[in-house]
C-alpha atoms as a PDB file:
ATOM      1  CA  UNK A   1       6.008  18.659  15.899  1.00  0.00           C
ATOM      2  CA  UNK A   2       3.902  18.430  12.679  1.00  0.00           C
ATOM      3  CA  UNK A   3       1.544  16.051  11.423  1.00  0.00           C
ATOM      4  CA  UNK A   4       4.736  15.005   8.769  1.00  0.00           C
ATOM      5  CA  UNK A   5       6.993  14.734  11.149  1.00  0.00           C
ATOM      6  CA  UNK A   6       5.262  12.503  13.636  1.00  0.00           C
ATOM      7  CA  UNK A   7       4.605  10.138  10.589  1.00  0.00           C
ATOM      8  CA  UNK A   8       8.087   9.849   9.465  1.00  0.00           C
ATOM      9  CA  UNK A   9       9.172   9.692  13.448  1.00  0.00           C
ATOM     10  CA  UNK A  10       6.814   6.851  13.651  1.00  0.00           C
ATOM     11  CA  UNK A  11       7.793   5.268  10.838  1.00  0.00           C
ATOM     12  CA  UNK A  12      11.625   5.049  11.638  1.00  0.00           C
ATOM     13  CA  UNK A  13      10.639   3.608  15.442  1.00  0.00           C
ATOM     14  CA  UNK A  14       8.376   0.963  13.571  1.00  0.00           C
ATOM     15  CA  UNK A  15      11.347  -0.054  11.567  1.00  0.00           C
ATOM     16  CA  UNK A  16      13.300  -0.689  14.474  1.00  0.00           C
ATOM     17  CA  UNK A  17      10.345  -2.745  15.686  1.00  0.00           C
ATOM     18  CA  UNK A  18       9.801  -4.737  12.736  1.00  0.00           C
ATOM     19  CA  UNK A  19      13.325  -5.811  12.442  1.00  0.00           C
ATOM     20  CA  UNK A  20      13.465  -6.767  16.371  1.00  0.00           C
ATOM     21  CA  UNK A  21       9.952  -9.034  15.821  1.00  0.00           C
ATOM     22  CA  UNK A  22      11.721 -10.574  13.086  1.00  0.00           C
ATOM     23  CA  UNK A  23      15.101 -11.464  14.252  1.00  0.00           C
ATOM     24  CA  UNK A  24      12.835 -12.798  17.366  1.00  0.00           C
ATOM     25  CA  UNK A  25      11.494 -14.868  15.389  1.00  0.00           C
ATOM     26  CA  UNK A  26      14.725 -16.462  13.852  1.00  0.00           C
ATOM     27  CA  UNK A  27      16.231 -16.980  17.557  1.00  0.00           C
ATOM     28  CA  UNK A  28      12.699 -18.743  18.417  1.00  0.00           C
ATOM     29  CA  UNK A  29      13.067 -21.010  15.446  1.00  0.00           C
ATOM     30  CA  UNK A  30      16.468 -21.554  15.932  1.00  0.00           C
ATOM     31  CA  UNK A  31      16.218 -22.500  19.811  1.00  0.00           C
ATOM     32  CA  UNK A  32      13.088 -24.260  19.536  1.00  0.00           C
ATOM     33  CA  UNK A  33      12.920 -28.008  18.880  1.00  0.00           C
ATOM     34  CA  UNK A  34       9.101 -27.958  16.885  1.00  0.00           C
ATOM     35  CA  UNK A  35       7.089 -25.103  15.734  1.00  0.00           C
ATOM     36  CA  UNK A  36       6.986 -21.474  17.654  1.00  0.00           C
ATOM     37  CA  UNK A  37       3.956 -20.337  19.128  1.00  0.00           C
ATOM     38  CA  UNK A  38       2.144 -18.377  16.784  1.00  0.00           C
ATOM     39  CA  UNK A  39       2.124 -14.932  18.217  1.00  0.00           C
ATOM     40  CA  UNK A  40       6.031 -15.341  17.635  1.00  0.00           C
ATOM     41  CA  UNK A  41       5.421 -16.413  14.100  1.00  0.00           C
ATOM     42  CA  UNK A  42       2.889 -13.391  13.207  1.00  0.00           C
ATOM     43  CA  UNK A  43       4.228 -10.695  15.290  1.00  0.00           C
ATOM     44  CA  UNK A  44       6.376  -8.877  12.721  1.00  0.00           C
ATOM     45  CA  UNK A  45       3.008  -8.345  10.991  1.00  0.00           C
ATOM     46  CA  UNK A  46       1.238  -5.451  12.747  1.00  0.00           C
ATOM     47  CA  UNK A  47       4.452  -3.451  12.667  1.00  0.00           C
ATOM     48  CA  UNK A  48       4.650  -4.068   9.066  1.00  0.00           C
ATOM     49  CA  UNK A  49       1.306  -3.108   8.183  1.00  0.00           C
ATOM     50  CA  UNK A  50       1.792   0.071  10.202  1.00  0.00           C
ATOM     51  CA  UNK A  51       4.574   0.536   8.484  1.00  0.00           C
ATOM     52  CA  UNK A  52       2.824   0.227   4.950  1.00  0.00           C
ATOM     53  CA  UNK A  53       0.626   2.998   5.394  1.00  0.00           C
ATOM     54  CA  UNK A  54       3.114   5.651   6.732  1.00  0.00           C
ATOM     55  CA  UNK A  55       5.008   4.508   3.860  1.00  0.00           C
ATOM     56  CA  UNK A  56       2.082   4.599   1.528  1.00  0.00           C
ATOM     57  CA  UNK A  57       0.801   8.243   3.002  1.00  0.00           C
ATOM     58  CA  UNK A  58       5.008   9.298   3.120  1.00  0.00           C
ATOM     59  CA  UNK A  59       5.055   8.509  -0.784  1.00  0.00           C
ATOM     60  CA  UNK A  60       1.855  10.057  -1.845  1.00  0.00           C
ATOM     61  CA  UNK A  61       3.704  13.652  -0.252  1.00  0.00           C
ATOM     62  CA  UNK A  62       5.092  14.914  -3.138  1.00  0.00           C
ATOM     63  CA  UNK A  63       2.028  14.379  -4.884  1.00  0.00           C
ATOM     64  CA  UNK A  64      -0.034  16.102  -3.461  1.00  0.00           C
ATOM     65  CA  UNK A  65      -1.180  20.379  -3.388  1.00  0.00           C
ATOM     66  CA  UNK A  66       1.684  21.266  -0.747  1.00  0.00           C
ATOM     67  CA  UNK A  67       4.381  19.913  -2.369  1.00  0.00           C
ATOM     68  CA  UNK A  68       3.412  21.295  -5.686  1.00  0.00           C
ATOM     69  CA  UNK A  69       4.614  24.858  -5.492  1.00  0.00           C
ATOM     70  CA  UNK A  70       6.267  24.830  -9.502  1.00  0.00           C
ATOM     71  CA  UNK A  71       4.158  26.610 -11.942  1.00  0.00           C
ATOM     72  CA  UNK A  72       4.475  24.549 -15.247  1.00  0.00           C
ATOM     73  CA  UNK A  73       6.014  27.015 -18.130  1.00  0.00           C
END
């Protein structure tokens, strides 16, 4: 598996981790009576900011030497 690959792989499993982290957190606030703990509240976050980069690195692709294989006329 390439270096691309792995990214995008990882990026789709973080997805589905992000969105589990967050609908945790609406069935904690739901059930709960006061405030959830914290690491409920903030746990979407590190899957998000994973998520940023291999988005961030995923965009930048196209842009950069490989993916620039046209020769301008």
């Amino acid at each position: 598996m390439s270096w691309n690959e792995w990214i995008r792989q990882s990026h789709r499993w973080l997805s589905i981790v992000f969105t589990l982290t967050v609908l945790a957190n609406f069935v904690a606030r739901a059930i709960s009576t006061g405030e959830p703990p914290p690491w409920i509240t903030y746990a979407p976050l590190p899957p998000l900011f994973l998520q940023l980069f291999s988005g961030l690195y995923m965009f930048a692709l196209p842009y950069t030497g490989k993916g620039r294989t046209k020769t301008r006329a």
